[in-house]
PDB file of N, CA and C in Angstrom:
ATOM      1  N   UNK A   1     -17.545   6.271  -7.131  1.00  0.00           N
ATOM      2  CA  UNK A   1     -16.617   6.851  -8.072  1.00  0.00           C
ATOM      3  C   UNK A   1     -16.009   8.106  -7.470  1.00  0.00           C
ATOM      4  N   UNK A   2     -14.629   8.243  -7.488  1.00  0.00           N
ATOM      5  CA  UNK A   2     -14.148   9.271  -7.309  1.00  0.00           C
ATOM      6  C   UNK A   2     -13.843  10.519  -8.212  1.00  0.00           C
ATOM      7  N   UNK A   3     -13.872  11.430  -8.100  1.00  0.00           N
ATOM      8  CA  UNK A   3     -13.335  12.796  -8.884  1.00  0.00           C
ATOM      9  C   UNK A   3     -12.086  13.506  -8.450  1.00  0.00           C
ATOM     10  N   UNK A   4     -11.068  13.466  -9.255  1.00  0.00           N
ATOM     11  CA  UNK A   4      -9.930  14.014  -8.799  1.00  0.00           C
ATOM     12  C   UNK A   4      -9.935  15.328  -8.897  1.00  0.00           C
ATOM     13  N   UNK A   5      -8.832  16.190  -8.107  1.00  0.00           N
ATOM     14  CA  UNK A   5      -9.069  17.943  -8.769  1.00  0.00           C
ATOM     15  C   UNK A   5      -8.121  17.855  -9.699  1.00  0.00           C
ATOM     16  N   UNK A   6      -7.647  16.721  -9.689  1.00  0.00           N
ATOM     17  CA  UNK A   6      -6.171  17.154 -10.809  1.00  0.00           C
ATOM     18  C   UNK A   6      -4.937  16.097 -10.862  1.00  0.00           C
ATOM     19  N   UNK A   7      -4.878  15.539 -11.907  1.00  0.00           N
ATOM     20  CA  UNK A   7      -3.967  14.664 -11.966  1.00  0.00           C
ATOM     21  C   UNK A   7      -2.569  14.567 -11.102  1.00  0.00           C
ATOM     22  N   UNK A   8      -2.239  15.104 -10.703  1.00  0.00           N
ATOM     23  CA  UNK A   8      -1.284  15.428  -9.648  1.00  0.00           C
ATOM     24  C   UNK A   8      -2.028  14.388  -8.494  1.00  0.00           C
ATOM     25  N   UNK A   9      -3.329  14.855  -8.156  1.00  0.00           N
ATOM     26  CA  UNK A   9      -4.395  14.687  -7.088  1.00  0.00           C
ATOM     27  C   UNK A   9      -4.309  12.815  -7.063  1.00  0.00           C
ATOM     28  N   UNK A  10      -4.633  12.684  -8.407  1.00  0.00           N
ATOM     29  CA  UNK A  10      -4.948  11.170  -8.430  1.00  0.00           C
ATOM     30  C   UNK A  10      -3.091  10.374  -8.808  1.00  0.00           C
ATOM     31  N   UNK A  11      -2.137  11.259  -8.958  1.00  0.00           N
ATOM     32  CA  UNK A  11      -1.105  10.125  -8.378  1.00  0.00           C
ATOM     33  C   UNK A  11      -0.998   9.983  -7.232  1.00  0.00           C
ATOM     34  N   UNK A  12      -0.625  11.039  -6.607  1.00  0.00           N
ATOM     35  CA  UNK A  12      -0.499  11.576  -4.824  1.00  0.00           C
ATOM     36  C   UNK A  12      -1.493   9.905  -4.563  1.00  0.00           C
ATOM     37  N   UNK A  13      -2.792   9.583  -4.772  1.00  0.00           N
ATOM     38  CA  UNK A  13      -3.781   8.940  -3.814  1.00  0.00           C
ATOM     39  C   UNK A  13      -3.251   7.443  -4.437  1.00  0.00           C
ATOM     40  N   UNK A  14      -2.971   7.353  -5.731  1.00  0.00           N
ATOM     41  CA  UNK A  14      -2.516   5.696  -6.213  1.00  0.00           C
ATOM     42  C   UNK A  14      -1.601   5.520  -5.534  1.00  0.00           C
ATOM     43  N   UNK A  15       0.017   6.459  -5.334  1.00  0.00           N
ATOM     44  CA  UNK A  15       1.347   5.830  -4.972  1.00  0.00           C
ATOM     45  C   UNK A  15       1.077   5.617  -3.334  1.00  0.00           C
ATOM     46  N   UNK A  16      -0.025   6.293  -2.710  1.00  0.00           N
ATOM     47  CA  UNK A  16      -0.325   6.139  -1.064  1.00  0.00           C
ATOM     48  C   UNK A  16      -0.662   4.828  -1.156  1.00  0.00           C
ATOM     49  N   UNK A  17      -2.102   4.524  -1.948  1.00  0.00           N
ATOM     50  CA  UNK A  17      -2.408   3.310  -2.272  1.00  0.00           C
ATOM     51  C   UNK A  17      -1.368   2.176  -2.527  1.00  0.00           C
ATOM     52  N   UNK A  18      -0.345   2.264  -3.634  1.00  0.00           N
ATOM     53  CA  UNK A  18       0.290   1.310  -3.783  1.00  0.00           C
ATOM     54  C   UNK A  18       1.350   1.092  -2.497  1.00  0.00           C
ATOM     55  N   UNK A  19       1.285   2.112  -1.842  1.00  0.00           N
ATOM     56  CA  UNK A  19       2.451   1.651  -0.654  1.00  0.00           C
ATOM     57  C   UNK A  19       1.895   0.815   0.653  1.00  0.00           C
ATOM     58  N   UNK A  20       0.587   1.133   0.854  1.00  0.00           N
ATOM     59  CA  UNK A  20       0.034   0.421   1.781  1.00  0.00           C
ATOM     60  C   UNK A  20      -0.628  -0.977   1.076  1.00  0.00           C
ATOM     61  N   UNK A  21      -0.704  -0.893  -0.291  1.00  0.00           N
ATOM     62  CA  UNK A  21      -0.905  -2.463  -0.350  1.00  0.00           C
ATOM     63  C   UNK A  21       0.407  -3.500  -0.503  1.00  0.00           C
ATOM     64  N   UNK A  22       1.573  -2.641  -1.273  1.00  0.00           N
ATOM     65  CA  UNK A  22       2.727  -3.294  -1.029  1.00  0.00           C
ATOM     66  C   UNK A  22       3.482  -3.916   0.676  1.00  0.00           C
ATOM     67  N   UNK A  23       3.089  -2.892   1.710  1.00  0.00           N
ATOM     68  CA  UNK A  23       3.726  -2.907   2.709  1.00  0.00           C
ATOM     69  C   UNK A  23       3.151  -2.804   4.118  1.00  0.00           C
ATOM     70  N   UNK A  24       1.785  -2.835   4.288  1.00  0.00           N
ATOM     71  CA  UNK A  24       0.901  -3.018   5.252  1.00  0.00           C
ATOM     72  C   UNK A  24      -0.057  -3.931   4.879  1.00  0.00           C
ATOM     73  N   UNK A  25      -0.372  -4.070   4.158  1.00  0.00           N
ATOM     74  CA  UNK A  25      -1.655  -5.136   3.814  1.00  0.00           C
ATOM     75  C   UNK A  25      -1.207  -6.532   4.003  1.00  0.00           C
ATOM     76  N   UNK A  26      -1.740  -7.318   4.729  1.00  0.00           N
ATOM     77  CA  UNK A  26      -1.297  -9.108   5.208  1.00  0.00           C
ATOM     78  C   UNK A  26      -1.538  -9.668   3.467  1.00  0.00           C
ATOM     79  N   UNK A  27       0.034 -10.638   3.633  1.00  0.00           N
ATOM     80  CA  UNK A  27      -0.077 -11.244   2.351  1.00  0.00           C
ATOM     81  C   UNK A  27       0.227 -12.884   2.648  1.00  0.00           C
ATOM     82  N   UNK A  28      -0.873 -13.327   1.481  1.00  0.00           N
ATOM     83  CA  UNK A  28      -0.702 -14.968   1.591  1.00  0.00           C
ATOM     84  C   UNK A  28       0.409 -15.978   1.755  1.00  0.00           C
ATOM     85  N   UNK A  29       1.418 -15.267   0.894  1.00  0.00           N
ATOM     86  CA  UNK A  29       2.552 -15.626   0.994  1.00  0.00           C
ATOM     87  C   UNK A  29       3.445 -15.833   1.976  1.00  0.00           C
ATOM     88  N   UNK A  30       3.423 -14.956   2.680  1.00  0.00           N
ATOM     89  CA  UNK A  30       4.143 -14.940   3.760  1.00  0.00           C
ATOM     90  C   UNK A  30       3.647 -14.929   5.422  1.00  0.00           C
ATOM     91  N   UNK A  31       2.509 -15.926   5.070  1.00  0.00           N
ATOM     92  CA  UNK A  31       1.956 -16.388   6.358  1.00  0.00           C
ATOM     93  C   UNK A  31       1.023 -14.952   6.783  1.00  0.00           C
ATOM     94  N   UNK A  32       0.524 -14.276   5.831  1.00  0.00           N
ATOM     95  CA  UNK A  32      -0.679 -13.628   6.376  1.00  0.00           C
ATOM     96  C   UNK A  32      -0.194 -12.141   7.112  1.00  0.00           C
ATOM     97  N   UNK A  33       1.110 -11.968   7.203  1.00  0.00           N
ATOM     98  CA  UNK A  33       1.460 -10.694   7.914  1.00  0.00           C
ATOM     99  C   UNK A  33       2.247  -9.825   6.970  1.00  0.00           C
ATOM    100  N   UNK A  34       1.888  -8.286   7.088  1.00  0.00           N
ATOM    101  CA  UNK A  34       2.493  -7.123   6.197  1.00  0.00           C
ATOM    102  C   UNK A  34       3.685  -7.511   6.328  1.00  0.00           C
ATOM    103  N   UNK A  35       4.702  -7.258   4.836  1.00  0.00           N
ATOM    104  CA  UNK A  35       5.854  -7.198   4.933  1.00  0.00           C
ATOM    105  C   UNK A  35       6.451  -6.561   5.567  1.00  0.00           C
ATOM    106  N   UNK A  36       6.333  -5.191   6.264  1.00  0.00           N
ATOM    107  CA  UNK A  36       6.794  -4.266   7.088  1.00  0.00           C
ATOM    108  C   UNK A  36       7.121  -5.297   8.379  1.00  0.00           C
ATOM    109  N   UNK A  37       6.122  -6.025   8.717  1.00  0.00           N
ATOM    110  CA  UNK A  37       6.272  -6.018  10.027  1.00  0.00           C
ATOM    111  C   UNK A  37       7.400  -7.469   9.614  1.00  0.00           C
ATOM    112  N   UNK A  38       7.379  -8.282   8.429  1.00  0.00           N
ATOM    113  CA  UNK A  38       8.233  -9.366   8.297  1.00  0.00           C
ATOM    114  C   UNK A  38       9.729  -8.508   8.230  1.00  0.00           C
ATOM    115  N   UNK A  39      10.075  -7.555   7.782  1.00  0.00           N
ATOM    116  CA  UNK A  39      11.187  -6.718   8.046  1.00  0.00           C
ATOM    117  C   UNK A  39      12.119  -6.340   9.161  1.00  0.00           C
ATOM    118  N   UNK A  40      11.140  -5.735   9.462  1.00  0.00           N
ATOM    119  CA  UNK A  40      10.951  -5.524  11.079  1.00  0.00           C
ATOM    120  C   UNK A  40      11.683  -6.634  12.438  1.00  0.00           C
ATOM    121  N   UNK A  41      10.989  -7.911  11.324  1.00  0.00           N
ATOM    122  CA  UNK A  41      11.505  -9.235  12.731  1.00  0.00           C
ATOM    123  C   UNK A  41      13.075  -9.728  12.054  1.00  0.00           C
ATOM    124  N   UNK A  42      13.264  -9.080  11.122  1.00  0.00           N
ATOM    125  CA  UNK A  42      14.937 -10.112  10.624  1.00  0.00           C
ATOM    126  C   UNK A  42      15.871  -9.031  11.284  1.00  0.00           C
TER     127      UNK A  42
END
């Protein structure tokens, strides 16, 4: 469990979170590789 110092604290760490699961994390869909890098190749 984490403890934030301050709500500020715990968006700052979700929107980091949501960007690396949106855009680095390999997705099923698209043959297993981060969208970044599917970007990247068009």
């Amino acid at each position: 469990m984490h403890i934030f110092d301050s709500i500020e604290h715990a968006q700052n760490l979700a929107t980091q979170w949501m960007w690396v699961y949106n855009n680095e994390r390999p997705h099923s869909s698209i043959g297993g590789i981060p969208p970044r890098k599917l970007l990247e190749a068009i």
